[in-house]
C-alpha atoms as a PDB file:
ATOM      1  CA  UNK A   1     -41.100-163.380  55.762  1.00  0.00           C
ATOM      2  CA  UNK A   2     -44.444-163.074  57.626  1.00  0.00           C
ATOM      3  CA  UNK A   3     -47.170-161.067  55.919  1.00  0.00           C
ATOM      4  CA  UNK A   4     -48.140-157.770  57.420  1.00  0.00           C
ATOM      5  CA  UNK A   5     -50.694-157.256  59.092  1.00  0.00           C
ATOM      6  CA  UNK A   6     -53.525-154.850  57.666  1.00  0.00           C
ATOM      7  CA  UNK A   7     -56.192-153.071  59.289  1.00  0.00           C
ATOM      8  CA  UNK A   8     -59.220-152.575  57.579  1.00  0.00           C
ATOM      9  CA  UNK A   9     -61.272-149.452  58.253  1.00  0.00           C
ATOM     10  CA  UNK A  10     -64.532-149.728  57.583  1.00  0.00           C
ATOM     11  CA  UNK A  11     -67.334-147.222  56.309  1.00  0.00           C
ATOM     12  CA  UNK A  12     -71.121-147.137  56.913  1.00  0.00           C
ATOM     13  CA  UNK A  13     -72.942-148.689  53.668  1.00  0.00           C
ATOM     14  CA  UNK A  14     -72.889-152.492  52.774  1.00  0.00           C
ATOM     15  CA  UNK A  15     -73.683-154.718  50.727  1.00  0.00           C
ATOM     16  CA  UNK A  16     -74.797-158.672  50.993  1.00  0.00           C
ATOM     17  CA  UNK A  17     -75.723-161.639  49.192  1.00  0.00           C
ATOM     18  CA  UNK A  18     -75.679-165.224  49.140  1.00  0.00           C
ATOM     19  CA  UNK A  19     -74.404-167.091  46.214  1.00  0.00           C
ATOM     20  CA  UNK A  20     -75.082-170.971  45.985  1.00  0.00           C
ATOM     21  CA  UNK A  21     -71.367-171.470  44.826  1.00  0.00           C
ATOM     22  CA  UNK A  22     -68.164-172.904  46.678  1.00  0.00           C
ATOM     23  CA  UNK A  23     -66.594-170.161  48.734  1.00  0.00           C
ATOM     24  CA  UNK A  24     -63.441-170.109  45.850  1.00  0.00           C
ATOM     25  CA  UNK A  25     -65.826-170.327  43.088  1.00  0.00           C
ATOM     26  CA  UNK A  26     -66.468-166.427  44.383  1.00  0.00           C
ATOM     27  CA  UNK A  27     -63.374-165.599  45.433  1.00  0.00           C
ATOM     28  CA  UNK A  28     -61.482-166.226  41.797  1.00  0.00           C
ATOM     29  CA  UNK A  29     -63.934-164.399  40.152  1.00  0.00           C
ATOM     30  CA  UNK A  30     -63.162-161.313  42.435  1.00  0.00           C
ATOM     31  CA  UNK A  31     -59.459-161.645  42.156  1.00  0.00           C
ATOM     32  CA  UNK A  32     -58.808-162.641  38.798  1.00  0.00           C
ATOM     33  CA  UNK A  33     -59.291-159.343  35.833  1.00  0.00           C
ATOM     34  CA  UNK A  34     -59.678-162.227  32.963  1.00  0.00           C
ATOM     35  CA  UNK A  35     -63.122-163.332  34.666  1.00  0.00           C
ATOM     36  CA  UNK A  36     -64.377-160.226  35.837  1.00  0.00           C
ATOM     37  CA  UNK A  37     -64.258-158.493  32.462  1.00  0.00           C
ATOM     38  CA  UNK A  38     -66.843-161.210  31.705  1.00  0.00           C
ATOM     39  CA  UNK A  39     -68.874-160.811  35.222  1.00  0.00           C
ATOM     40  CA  UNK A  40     -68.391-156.929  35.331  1.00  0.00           C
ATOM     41  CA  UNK A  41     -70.173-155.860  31.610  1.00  0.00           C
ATOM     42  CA  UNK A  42     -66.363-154.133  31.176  1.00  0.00           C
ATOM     43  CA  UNK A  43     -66.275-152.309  27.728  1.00  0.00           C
ATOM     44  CA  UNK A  44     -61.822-153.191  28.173  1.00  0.00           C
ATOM     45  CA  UNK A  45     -59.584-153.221  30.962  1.00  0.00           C
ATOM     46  CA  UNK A  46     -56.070-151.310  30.383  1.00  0.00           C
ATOM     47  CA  UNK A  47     -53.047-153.482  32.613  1.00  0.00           C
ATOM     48  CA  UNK A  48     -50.009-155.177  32.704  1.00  0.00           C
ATOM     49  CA  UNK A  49     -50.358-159.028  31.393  1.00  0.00           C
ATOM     50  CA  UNK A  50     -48.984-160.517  34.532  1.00  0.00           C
ATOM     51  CA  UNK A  51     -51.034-162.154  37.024  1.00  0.00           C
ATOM     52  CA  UNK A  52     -52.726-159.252  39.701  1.00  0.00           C
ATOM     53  CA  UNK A  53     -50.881-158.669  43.255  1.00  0.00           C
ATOM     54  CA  UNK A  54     -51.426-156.583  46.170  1.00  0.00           C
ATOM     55  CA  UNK A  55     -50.232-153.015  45.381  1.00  0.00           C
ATOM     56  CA  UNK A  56     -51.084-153.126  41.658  1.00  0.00           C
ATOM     57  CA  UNK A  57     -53.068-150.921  39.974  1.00  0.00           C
ATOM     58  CA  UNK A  58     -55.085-151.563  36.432  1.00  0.00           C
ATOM     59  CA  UNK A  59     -57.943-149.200  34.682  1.00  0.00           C
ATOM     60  CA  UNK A  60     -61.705-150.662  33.508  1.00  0.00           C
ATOM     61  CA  UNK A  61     -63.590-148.853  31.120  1.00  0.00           C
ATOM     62  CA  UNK A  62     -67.582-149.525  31.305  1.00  0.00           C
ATOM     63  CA  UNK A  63     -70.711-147.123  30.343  1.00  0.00           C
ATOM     64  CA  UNK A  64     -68.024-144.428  29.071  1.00  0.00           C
ATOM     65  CA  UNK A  65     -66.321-144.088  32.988  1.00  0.00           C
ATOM     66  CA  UNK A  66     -62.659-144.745  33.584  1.00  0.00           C
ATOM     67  CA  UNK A  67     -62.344-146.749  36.661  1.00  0.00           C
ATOM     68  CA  UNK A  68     -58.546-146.497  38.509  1.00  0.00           C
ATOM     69  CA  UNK A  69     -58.760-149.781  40.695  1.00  0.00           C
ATOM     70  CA  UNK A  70     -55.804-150.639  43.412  1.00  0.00           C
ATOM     71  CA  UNK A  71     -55.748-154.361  45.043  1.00  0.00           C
ATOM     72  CA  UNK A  72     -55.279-153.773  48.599  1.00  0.00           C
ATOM     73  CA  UNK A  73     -55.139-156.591  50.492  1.00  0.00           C
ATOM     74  CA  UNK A  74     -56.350-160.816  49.417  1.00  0.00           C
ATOM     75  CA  UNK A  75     -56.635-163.551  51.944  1.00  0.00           C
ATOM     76  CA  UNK A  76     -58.040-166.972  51.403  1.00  0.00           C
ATOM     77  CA  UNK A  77     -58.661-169.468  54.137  1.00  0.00           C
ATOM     78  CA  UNK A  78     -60.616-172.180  53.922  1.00  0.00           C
ATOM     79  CA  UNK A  79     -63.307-170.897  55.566  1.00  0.00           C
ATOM     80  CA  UNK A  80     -63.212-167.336  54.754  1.00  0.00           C
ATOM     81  CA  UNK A  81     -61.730-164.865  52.287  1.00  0.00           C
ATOM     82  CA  UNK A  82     -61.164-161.337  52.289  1.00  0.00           C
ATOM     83  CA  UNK A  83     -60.230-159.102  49.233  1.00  0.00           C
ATOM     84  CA  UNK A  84     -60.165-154.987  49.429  1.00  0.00           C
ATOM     85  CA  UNK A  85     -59.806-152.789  46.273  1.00  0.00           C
ATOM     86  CA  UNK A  86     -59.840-149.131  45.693  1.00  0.00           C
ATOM     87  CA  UNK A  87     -61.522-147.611  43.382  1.00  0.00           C
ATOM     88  CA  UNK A  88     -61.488-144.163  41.708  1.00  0.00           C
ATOM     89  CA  UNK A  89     -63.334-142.256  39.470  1.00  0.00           C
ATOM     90  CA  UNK A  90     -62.512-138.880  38.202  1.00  0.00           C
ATOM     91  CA  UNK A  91     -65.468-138.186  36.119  1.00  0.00           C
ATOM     92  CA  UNK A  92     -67.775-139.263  39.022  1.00  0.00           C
ATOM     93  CA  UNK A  93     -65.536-137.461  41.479  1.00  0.00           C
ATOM     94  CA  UNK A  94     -65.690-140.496  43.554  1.00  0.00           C
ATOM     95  CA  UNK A  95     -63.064-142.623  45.444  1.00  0.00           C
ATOM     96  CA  UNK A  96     -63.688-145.510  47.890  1.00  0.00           C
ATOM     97  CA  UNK A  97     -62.698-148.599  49.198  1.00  0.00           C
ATOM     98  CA  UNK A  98     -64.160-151.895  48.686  1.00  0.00           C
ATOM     99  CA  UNK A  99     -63.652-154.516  51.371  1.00  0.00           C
ATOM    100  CA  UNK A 100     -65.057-158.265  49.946  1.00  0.00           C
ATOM    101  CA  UNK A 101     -65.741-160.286  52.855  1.00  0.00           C
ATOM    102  CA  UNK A 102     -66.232-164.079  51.907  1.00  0.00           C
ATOM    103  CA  UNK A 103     -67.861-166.696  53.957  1.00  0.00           C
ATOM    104  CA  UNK A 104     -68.623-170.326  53.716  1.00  0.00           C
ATOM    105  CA  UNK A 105     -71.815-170.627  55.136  1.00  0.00           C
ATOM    106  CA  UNK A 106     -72.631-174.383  54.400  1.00  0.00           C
ATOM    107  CA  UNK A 107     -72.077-176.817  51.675  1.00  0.00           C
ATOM    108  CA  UNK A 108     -71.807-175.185  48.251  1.00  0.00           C
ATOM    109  CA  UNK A 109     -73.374-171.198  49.654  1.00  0.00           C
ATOM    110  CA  UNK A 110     -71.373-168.416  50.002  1.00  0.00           C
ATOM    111  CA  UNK A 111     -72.563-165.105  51.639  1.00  0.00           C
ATOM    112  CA  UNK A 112     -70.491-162.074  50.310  1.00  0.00           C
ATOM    113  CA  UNK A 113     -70.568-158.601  52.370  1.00  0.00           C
ATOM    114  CA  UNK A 114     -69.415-155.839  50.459  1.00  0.00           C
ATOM    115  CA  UNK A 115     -68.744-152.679  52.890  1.00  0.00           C
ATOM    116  CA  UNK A 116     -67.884-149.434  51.244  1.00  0.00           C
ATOM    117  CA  UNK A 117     -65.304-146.682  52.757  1.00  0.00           C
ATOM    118  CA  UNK A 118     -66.228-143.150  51.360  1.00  0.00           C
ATOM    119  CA  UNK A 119     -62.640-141.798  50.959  1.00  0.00           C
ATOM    120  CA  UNK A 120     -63.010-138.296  49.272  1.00  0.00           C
ATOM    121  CA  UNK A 121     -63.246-135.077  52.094  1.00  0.00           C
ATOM    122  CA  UNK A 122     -66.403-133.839  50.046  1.00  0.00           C
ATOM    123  CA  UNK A 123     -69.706-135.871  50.490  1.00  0.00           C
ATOM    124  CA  UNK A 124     -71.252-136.728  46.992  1.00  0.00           C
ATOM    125  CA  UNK A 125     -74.481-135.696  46.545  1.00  0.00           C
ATOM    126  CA  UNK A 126     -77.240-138.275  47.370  1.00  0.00           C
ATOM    127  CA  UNK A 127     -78.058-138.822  44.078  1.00  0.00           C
ATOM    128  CA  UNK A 128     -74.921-140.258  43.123  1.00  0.00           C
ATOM    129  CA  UNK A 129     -74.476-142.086  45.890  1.00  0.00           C
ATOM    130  CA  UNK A 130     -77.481-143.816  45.527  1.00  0.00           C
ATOM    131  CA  UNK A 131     -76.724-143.735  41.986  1.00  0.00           C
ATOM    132  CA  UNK A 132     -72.814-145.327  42.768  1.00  0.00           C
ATOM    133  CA  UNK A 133     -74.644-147.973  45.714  1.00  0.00           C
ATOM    134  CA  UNK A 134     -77.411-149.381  42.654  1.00  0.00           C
ATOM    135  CA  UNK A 135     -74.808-150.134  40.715  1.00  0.00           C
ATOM    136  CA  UNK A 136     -72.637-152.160  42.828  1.00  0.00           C
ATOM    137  CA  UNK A 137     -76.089-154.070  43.791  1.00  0.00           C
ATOM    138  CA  UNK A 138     -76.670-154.587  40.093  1.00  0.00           C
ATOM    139  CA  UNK A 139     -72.789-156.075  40.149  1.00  0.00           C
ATOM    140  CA  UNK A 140     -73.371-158.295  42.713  1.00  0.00           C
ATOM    141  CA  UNK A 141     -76.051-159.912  41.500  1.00  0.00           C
ATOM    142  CA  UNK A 142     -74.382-160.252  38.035  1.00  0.00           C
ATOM    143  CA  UNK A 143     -71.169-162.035  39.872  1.00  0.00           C
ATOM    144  CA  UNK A 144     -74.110-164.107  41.927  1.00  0.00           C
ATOM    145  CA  UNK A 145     -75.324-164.962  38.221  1.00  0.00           C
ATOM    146  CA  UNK A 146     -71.642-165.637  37.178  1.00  0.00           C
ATOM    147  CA  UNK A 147     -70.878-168.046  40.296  1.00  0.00           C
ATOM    148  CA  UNK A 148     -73.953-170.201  39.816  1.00  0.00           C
ATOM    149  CA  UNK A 149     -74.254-170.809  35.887  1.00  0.00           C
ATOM    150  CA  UNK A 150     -70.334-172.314  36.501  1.00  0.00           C
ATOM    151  CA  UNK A 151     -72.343-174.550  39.086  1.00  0.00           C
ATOM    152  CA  UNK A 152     -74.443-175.632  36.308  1.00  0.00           C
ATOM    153  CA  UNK A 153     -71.276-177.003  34.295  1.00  0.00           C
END
């Protein structure tokens, strides 16, 4: 049956960076929890051992926050990829969505755009937003890290 179709709503702060790595070298990476316990720093990840789908929900664990994350959505094309999670944090009082935009710039570079949707009805404090925005930066550039030292192999 044909796929539907999903509309992506998109919020005002984003993310970018260009990784010198295949376009699936950083799309697996993203999609698959086995590899981005390694990329992520994760202290464990709590889920069912069967491979991750659209709809399914598992929990990370990392500097003593419990992270609820939902795949959305995952399409690869040869050109381009997309993947959107949602993330929640009760301790941080903080829920968004993640939309991973992948695209094969030229041979071997990526460029990966990261745009965050604010979901909650309360605006967090700037503080932790900036604190919530430095730390996906920091996780980019550890997944740009990740990408490139497989390059090496």
């Amino acid at each position: 049956p044909p796929r539907e179709e999903f509309v992506i709503v998109k919020g005002n702060d984003n993310l970018e960076i260009e990784i010198n790595a295949p376009l699936r070298q950083v799309y697996q990476p993203l999609i698959n929890l086995d590899e981005r316990f390694t990329w992520e720093g994760l202290d464990r990840i709590d889920r069912d051992q069967v491979t991750e789908r659209v709809g399914m929900q598992h929990r990370c664990y990392t500097h003593g926050l419990e992270l609820e994350k939902t795949a959305l959505h995952s399409e690869f094309r040869d050109d381009a990829a997309t993947y959107v999670e949602r993330v929640v944090s009760e301790e941080m009082k903080f829920d968004v969505v993640l939309v991973f935009e992948m695209n094969a710039l030229a041979h071997n570079i990526t460029r990966l755009s990261t745009n965050i949707k604010w979901q909650q009805a309360e605006v967090l404090p700037p503080e932790l937003t900036k604190a919530v925005l430095a730390r996906f930066k920091e996780l980019f550039e550890s997944l740009k890290r990740y990408c490139e030292s497989k390059m090496e192999v």
